[in-house]
Structures are given as C-alpha cells and as structure tokens.
C-alpha atoms as a PDB file:
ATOM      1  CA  UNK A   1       0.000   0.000   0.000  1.00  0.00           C
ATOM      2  CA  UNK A   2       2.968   2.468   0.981  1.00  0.00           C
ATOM      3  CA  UNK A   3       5.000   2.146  -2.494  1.00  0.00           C
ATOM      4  CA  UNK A   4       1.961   2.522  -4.430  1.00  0.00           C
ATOM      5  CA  UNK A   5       0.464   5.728  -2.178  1.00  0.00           C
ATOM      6  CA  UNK A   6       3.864   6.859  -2.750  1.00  0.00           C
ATOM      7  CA  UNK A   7       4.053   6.378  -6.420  1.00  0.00           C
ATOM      8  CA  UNK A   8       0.780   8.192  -6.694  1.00  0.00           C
ATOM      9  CA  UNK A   9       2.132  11.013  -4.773  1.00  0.00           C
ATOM     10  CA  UNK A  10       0.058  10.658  -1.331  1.00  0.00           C
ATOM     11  CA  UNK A  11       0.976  13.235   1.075  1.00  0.00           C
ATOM     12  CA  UNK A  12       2.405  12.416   4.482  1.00  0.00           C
ATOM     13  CA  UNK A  13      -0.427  12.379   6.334  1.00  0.00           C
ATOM     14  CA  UNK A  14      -2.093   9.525   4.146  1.00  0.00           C
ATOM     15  CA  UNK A  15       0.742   7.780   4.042  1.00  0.00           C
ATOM     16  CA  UNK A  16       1.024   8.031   7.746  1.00  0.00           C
ATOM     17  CA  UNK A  17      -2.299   7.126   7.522  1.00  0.00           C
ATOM     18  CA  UNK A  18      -1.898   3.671   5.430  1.00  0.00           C
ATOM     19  CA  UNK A  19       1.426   2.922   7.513  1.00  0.00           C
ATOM     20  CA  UNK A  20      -1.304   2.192  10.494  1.00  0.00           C
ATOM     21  CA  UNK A  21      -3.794   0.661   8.679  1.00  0.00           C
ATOM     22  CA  UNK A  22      -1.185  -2.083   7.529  1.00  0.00           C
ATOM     23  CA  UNK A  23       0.530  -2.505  10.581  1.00  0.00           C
ATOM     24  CA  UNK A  24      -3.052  -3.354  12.024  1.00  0.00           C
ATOM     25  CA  UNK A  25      -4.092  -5.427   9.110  1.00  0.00           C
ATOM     26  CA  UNK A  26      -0.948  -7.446   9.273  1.00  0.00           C
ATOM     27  CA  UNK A  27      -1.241  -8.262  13.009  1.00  0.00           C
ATOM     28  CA  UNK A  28      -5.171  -8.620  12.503  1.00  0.00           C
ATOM     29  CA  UNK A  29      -3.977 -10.834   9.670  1.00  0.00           C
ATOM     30  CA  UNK A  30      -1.553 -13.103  11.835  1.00  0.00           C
ATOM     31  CA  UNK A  31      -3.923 -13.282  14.617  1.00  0.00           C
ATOM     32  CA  UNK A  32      -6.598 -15.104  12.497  1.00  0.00           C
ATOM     33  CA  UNK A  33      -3.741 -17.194  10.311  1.00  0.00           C
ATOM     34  CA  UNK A  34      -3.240 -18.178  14.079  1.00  0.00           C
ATOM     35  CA  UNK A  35      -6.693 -19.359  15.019  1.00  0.00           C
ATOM     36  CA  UNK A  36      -7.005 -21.049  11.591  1.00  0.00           C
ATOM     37  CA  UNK A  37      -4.037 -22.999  12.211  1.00  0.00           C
ATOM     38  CA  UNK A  38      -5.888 -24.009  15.470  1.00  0.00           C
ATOM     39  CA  UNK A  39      -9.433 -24.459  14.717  1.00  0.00           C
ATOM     40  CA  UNK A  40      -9.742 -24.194  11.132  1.00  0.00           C
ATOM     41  CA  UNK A  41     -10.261 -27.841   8.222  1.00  0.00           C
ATOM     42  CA  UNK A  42      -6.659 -29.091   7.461  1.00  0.00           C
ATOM     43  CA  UNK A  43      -8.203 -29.727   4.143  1.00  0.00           C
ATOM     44  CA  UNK A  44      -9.323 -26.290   3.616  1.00  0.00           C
ATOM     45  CA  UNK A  45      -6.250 -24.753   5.190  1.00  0.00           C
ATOM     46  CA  UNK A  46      -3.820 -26.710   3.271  1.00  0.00           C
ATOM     47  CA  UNK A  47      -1.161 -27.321   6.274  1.00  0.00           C
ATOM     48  CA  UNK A  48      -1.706 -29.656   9.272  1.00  0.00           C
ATOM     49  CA  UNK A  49      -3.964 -28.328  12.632  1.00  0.00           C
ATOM     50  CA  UNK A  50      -1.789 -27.763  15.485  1.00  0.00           C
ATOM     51  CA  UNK A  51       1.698 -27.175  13.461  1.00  0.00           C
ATOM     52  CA  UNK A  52       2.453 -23.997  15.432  1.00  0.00           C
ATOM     53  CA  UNK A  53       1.860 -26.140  18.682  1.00  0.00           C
ATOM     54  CA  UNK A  54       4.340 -28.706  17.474  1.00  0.00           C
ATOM     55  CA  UNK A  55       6.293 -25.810  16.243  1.00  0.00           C
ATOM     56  CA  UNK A  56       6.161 -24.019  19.954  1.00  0.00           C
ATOM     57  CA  UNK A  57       5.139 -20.440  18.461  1.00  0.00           C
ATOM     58  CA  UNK A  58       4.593 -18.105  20.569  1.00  0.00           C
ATOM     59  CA  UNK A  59       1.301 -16.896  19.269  1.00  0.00           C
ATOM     60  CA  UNK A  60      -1.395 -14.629  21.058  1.00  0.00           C
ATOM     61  CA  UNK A  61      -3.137 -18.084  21.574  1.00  0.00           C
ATOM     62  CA  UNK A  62      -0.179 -19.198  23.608  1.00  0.00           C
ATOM     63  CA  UNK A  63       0.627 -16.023  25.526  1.00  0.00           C
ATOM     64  CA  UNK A  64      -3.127 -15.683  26.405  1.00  0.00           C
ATOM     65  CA  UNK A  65      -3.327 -19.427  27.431  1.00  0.00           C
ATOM     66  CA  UNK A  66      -0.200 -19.015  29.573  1.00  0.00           C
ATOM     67  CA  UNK A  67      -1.819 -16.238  31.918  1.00  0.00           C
ATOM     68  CA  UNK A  68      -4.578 -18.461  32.425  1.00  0.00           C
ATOM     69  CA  UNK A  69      -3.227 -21.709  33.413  1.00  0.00           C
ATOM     70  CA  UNK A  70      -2.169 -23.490  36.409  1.00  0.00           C
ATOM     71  CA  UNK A  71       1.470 -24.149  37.346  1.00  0.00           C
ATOM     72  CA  UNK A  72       0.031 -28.129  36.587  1.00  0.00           C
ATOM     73  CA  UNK A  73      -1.369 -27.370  33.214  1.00  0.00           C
ATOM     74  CA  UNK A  74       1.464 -25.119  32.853  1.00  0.00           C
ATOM     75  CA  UNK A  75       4.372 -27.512  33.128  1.00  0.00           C
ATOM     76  CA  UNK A  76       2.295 -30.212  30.521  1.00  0.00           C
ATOM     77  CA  UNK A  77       1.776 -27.982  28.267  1.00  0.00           C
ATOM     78  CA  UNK A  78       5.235 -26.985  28.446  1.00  0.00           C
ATOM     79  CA  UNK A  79       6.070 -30.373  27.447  1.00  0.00           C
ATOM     80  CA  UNK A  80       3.605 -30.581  24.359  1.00  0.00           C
ATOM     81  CA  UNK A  81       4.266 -26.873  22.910  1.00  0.00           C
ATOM     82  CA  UNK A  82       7.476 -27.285  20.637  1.00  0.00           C
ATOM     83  CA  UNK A  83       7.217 -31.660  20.760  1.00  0.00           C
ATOM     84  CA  UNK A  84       7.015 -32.230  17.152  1.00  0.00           C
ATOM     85  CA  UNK A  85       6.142 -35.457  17.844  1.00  0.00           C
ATOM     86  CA  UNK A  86       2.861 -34.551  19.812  1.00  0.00           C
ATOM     87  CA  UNK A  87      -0.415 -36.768  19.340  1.00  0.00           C
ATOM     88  CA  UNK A  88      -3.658 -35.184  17.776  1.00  0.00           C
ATOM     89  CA  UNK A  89      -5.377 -35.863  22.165  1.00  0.00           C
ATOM     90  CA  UNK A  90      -2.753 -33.434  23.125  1.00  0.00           C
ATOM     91  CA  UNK A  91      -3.683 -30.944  20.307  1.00  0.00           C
ATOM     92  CA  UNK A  92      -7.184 -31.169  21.374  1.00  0.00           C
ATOM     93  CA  UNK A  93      -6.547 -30.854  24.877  1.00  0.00           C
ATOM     94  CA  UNK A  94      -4.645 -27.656  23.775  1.00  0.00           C
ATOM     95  CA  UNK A  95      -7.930 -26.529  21.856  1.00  0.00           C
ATOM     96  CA  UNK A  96     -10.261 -27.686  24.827  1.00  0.00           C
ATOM     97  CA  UNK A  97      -8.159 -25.584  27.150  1.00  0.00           C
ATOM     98  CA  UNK A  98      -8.087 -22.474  24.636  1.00  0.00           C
ATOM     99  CA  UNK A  99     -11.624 -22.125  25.272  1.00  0.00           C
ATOM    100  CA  UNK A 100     -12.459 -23.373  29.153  1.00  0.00           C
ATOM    101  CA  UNK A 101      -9.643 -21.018  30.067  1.00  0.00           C
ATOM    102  CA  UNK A 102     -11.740 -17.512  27.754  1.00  0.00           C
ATOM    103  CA  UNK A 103      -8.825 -17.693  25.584  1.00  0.00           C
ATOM    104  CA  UNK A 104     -10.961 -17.062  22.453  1.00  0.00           C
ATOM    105  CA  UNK A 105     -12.662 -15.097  23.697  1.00  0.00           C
ATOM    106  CA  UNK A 106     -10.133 -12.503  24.400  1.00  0.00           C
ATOM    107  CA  UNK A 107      -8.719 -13.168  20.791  1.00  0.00           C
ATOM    108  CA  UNK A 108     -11.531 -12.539  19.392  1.00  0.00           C
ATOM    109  CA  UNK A 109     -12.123  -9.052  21.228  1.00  0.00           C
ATOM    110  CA  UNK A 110      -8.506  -8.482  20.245  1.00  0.00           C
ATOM    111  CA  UNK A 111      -9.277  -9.122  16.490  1.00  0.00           C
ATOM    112  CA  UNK A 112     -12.970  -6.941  16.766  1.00  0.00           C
ATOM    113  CA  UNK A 113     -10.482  -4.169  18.644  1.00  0.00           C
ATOM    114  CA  UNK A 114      -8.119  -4.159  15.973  1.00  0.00           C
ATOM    115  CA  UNK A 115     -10.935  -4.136  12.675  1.00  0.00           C
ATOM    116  CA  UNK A 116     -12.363  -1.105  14.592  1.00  0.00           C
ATOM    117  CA  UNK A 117      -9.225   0.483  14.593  1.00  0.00           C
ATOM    118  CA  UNK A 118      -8.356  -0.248  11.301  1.00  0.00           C
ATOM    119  CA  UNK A 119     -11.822   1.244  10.154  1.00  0.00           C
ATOM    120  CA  UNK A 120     -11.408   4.185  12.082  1.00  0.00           C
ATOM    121  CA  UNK A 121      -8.041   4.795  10.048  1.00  0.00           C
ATOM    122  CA  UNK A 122      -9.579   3.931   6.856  1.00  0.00           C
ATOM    123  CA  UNK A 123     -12.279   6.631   7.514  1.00  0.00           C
ATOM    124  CA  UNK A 124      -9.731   9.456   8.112  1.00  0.00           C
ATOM    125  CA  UNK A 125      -8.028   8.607   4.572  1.00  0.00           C
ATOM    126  CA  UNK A 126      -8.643  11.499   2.382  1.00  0.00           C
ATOM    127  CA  UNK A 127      -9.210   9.165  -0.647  1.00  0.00           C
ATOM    128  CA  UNK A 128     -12.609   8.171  -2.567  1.00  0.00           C
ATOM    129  CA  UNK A 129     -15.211   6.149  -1.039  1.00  0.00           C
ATOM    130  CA  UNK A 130     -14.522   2.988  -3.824  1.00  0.00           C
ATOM    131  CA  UNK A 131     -10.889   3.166  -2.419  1.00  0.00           C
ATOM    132  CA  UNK A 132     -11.969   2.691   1.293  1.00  0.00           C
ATOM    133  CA  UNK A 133     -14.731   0.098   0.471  1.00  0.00           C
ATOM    134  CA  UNK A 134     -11.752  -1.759  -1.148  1.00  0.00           C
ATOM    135  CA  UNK A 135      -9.899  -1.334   2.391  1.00  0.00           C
ATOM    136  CA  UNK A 136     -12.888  -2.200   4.432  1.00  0.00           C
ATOM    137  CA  UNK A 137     -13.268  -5.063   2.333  1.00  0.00           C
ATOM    138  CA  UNK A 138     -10.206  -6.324   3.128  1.00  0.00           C
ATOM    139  CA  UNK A 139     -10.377  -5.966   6.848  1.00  0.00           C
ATOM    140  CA  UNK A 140     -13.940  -7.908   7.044  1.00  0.00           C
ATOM    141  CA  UNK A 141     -12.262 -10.928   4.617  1.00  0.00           C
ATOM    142  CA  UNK A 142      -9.441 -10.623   7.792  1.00  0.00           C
ATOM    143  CA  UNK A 143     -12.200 -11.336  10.105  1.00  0.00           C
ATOM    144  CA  UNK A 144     -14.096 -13.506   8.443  1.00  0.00           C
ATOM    145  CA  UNK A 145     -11.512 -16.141   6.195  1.00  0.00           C
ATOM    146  CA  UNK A 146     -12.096 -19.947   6.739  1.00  0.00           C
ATOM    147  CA  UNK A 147      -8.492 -20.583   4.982  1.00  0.00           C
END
C-alpha cells in the first residue's frame, strides 16, 4: 500500500495514515492465520492443525493461554508446545483448554479491537469512497476467512 500511495504522490499524512492501517491489518492478519491454524479444516487450510503447537510459536493463543493456566497445566503444556512429535489428544486438549480457560474469547475481542481500529483509520483517509470500500473489504475478509 505504501510504495503505491507513494508512487501516486500521497501526502504524508495519508501515508502516515496507510502505515497504520497495515501494521493493524498485518497483526489482525496473523492473529486469524493463528486461530485457523488451530481451529480451522486441514483440508481447507492446506497445512496440518496444530503445526504452530508442534512448532512451539509463541502466538497470542499461547501467551493468552499461559496467563490463564495453572502451574500443573502449565508444566504439561510446556512439554507438548514445541514436541514435534505430539499426538492429535494433546492438540485437542490444547484446543479444549483455549476455550475453558476464555482464551478465544479474548482473541476474538482483540481481532474486533483491531478491525475497529483499522476502520477508524480507513475513515480518516482522504481518498474516494470505492478506495476505502476496497480497504474495508479487506479488513472484514481478515475477520471472516475460513483458509
């Protein structure tokens, strides 16, 4: 969005402008690639449920979860998160514990909180209203994508 505002000779204040809307889209964008790789169809998703478990990312899903747990649930999950070789019960106790714990909930205020901040910005853009549908657009398909 930046080299092609700046191409088209966008002042600073848009640009400003579009440097927060993508910095929010991207993390709004991670967030959900995130839950996806949680919750989503490994045939509709194309890569295997649970990979950034066996991976041990540190995702908002795992920093949230973290706050939550017990020093019990704590130390076995310690030992699943970054075990490549962990079975699909311990990804689903992962998922089971993602919601009894709010987890999702809280993402998913976190990803409502950062559309509505990315609309807010889009609204302040001193462009045409076809050019902020097209950004608004892309922030609901951020909420909403199933792959």
């Amino acid at each position: 969005m930046m080299v092609g505002a700046m191409v088209a000779g966008a002042n600073k204040e848009v640009l400003s402008l579009l440097e927060k809307i993508g910095n929010s889209l991207g993390i709004l964008f991670q967030i959900k690639d995130d839950e996806l790789g949680l919750f989503a169809d490994e045939t509709k998703l194309g890569k295997p449920i649970g990979s950034d478990i066996k991976e041990g990312k540190k995702t908002l899903f795992w920093y949230y979860l973290m706050r939550e747990v017990s020093n019990e649930e704590k130390a076995k999950l310690d030992g699943i998160f970054g075990n490549g070789l962990v079975s699909e019960d311990d990804i689903e106790s992962v998922r089971m514990l993602l919601k009894e714990k709010g987890v999702m909930k809280k993402v998913n205020r976190k990803i409502e909180s950062l559309a509505d901040e990315s609309r807010k910005l889009i609204s302040q853009l001193d462009v045409s209203e076809d050019n902020k549908k097209v950004l608004l657009d892309l922030v609901e398909y951020n909420c909403t994508r199933s792959y």
